[in-house]
N, C-alpha and C. Protein backbone atom coordinates (compact mmCIF):
# COMPACT_ATOMS: atom_id res chain seq x y z
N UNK A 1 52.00 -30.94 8.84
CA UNK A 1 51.70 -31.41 7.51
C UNK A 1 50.24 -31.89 7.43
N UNK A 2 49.78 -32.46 8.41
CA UNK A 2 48.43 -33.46 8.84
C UNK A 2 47.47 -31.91 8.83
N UNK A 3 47.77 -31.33 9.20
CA UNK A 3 46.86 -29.69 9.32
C UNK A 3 46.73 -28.99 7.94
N UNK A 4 47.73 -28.79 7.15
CA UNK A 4 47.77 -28.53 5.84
C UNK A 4 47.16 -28.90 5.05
N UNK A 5 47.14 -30.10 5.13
CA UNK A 5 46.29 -31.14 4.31
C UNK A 5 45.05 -31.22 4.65
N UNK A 6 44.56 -31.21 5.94
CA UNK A 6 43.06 -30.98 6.38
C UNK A 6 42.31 -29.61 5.66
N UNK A 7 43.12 -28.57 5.45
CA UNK A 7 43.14 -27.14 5.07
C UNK A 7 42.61 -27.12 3.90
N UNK A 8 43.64 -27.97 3.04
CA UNK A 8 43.73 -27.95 1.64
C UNK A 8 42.22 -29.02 1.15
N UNK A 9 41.92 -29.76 2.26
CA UNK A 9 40.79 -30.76 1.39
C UNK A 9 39.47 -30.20 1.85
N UNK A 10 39.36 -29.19 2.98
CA UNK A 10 38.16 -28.32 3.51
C UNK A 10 38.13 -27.31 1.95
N UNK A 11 39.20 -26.84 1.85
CA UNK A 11 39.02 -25.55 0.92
C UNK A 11 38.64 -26.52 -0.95
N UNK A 12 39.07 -27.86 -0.81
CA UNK A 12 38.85 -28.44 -2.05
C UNK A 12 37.63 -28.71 -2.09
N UNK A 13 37.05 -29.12 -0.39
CA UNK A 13 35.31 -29.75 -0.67
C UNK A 13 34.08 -27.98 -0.92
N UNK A 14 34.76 -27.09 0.11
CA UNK A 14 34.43 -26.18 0.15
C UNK A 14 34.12 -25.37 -1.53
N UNK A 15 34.65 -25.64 -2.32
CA UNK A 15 34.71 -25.39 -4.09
C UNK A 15 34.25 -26.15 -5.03
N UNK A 16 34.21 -27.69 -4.04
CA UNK A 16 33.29 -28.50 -5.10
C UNK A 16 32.14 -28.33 -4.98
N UNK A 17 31.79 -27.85 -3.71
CA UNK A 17 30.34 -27.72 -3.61
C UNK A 17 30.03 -26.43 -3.85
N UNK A 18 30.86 -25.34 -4.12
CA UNK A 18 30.48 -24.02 -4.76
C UNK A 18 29.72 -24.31 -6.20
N UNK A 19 31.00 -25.26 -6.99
CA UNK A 19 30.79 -25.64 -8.02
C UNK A 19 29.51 -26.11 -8.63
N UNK A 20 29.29 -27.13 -7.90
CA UNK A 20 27.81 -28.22 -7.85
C UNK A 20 26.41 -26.98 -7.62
N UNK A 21 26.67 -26.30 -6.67
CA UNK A 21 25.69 -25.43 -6.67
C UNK A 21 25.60 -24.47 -7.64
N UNK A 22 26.54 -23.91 -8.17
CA UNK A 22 26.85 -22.98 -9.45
C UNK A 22 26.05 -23.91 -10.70
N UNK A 23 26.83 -25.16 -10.46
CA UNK A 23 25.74 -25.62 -11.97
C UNK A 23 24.59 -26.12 -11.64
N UNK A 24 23.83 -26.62 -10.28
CA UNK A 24 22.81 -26.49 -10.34
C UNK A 24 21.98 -25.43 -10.67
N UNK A 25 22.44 -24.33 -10.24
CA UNK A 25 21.43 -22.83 -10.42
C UNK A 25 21.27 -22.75 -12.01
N UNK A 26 22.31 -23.11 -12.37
CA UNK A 26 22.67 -23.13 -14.08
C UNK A 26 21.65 -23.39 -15.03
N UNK A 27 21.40 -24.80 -14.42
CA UNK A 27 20.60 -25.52 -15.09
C UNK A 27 18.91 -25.37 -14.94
N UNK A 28 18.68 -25.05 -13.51
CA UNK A 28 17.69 -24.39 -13.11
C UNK A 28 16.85 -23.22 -13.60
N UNK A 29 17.88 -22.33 -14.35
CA UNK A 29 17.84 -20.91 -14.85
C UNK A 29 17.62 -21.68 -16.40
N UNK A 30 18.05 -22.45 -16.94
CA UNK A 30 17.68 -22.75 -18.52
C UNK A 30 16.54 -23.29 -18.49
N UNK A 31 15.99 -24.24 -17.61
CA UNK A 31 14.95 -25.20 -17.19
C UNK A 31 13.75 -24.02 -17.04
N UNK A 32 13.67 -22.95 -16.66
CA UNK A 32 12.99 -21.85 -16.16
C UNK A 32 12.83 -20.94 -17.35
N UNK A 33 14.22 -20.62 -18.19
CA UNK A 33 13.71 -20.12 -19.66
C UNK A 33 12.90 -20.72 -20.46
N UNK A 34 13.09 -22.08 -20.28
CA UNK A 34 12.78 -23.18 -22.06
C UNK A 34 11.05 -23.18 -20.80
N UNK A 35 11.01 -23.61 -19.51
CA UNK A 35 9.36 -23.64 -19.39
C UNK A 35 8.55 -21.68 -19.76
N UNK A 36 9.10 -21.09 -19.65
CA UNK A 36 8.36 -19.60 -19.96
C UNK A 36 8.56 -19.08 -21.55
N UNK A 37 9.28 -20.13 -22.02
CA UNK A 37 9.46 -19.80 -23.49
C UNK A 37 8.13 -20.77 -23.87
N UNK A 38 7.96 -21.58 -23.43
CA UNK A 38 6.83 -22.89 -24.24
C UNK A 38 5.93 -22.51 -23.33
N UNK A 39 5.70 -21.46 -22.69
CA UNK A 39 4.31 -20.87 -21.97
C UNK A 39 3.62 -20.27 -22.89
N UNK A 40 5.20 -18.95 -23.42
CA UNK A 40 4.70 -17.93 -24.13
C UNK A 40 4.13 -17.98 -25.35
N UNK A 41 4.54 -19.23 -26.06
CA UNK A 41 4.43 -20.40 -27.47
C UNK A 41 2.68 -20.55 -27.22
N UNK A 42 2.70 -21.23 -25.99
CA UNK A 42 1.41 -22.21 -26.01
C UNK A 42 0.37 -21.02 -25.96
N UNK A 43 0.61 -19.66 -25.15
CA UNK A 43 -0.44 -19.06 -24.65
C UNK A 43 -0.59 -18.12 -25.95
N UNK A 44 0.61 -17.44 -26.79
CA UNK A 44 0.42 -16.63 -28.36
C UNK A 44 -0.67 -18.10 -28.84
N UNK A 45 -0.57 -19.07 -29.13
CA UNK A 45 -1.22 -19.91 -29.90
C UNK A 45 -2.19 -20.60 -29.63
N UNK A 46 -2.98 -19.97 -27.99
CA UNK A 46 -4.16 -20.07 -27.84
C UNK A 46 -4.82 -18.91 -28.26
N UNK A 47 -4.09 -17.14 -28.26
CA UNK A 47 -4.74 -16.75 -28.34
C UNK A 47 -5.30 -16.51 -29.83
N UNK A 48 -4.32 -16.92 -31.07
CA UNK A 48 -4.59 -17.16 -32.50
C UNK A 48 -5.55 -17.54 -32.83
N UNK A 49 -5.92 -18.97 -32.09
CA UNK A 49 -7.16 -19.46 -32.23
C UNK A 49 -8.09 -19.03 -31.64
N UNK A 50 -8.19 -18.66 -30.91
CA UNK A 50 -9.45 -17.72 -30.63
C UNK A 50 -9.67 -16.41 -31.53
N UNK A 51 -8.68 -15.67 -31.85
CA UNK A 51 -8.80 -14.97 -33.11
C UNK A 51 -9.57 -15.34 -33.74
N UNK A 52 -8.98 -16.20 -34.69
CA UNK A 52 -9.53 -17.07 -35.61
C UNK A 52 -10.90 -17.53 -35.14
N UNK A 53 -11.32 -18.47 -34.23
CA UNK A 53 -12.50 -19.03 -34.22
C UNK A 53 -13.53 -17.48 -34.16
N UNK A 54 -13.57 -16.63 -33.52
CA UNK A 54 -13.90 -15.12 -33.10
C UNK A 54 -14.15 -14.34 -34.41
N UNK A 55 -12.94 -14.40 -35.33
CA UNK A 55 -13.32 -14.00 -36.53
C UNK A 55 -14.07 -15.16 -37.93
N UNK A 56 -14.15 -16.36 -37.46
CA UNK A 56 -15.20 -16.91 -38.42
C UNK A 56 -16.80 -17.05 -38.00
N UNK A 57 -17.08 -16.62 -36.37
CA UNK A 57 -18.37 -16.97 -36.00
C UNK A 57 -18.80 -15.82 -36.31
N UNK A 58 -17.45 -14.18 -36.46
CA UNK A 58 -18.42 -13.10 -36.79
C UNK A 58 -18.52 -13.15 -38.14
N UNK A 59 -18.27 -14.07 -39.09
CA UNK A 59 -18.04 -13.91 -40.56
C UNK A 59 -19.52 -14.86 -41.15
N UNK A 60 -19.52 -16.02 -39.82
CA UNK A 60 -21.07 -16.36 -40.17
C UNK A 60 -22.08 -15.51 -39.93
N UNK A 61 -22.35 -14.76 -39.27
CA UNK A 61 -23.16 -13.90 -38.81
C UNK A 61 -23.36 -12.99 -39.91
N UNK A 62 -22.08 -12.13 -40.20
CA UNK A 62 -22.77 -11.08 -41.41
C UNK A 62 -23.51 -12.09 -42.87
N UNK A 63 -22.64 -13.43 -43.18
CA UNK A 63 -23.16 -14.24 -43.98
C UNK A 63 -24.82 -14.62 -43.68
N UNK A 64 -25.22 -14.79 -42.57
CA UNK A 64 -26.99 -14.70 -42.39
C UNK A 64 -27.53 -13.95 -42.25
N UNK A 65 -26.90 -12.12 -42.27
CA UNK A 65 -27.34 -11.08 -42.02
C UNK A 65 -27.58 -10.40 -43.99
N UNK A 66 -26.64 -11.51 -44.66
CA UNK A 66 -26.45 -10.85 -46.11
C UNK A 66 -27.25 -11.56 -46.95
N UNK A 67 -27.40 -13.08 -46.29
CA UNK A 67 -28.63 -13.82 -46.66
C UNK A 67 -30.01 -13.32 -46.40
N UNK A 68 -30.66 -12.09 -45.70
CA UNK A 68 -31.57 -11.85 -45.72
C UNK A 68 -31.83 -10.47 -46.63
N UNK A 69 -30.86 -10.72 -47.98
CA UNK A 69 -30.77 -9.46 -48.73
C UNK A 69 -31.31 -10.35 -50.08
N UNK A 70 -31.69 -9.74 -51.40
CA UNK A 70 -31.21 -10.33 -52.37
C UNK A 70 -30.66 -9.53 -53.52
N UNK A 71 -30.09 -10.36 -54.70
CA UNK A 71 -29.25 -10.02 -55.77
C UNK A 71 -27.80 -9.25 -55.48
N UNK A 72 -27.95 -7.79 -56.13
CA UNK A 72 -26.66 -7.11 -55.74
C UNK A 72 -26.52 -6.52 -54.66
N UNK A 73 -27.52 -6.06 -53.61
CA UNK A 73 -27.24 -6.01 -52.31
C UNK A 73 -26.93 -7.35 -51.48
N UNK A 74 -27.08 -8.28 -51.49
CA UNK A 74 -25.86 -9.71 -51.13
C UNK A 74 -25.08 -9.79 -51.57
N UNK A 75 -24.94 -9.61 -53.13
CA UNK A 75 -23.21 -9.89 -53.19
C UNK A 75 -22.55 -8.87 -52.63
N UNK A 76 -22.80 -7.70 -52.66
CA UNK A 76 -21.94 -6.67 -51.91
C UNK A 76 -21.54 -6.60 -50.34
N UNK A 77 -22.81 -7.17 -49.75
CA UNK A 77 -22.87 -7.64 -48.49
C UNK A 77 -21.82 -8.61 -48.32
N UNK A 78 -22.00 -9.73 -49.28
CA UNK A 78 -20.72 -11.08 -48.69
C UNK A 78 -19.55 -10.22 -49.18
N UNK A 79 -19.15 -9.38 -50.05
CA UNK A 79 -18.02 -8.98 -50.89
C UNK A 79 -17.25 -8.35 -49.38
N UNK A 80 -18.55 -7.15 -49.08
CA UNK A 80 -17.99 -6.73 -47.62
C UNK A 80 -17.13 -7.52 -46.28
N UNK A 81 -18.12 -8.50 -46.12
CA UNK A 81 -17.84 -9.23 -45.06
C UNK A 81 -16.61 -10.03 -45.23
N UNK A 82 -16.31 -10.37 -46.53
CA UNK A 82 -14.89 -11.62 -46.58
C UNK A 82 -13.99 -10.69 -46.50
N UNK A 83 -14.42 -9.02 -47.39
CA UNK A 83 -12.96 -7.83 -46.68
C UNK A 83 -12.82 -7.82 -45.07
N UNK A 84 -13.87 -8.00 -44.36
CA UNK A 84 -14.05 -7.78 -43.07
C UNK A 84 -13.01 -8.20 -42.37
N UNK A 85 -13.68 -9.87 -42.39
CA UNK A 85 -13.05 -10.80 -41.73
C UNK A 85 -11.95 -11.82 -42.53
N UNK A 86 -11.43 -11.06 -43.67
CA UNK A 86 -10.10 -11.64 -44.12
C UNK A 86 -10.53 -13.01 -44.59
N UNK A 87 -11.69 -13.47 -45.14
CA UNK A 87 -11.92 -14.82 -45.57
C UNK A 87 -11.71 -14.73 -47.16
């Protein structure tokens, strides 16, 4: 009976600790999505801004390139450039 019971509490510890390790990996594996999900977040929304900053330093540029025009060749010049760069 004393053997049975040794049997039965090897094979009970033997499953709790399957267990424990099963939900550690568990949690490990969500912990590992949610950090490569807020990678992928942070790094799309560095590269936006650089977009962005990239497309207003080239939007100053044609703006001092259109400033060295005058009348209706500048306005057509800035008309161009805000189609350009979406301003």
């Amino acid at each position: 009976m004393k053997e049975a019971k040794a049997v039965e509490t090897r094979i009970r510890a033997d499953a709790e600790a399957q267990l424990k390790i099963w939900e550690a990996d568990q949690t490990a594996i969500e912990k590992t999505a949610a950090t490569q999900t807020k990678a992928k977040e942070e790094g799309t929304a560095a590269r936006q801004n650089a977009t962005a900053e990239k497309r207003e330093a080239n939007y100053a540029v044609a703006q001092a390139k259109c400033g060295a025009l005058t009348g209706a060749d500048s306005d057509r010049c800035l008309q161009e450039a805000k189609a350009k760069f979406g301003m």
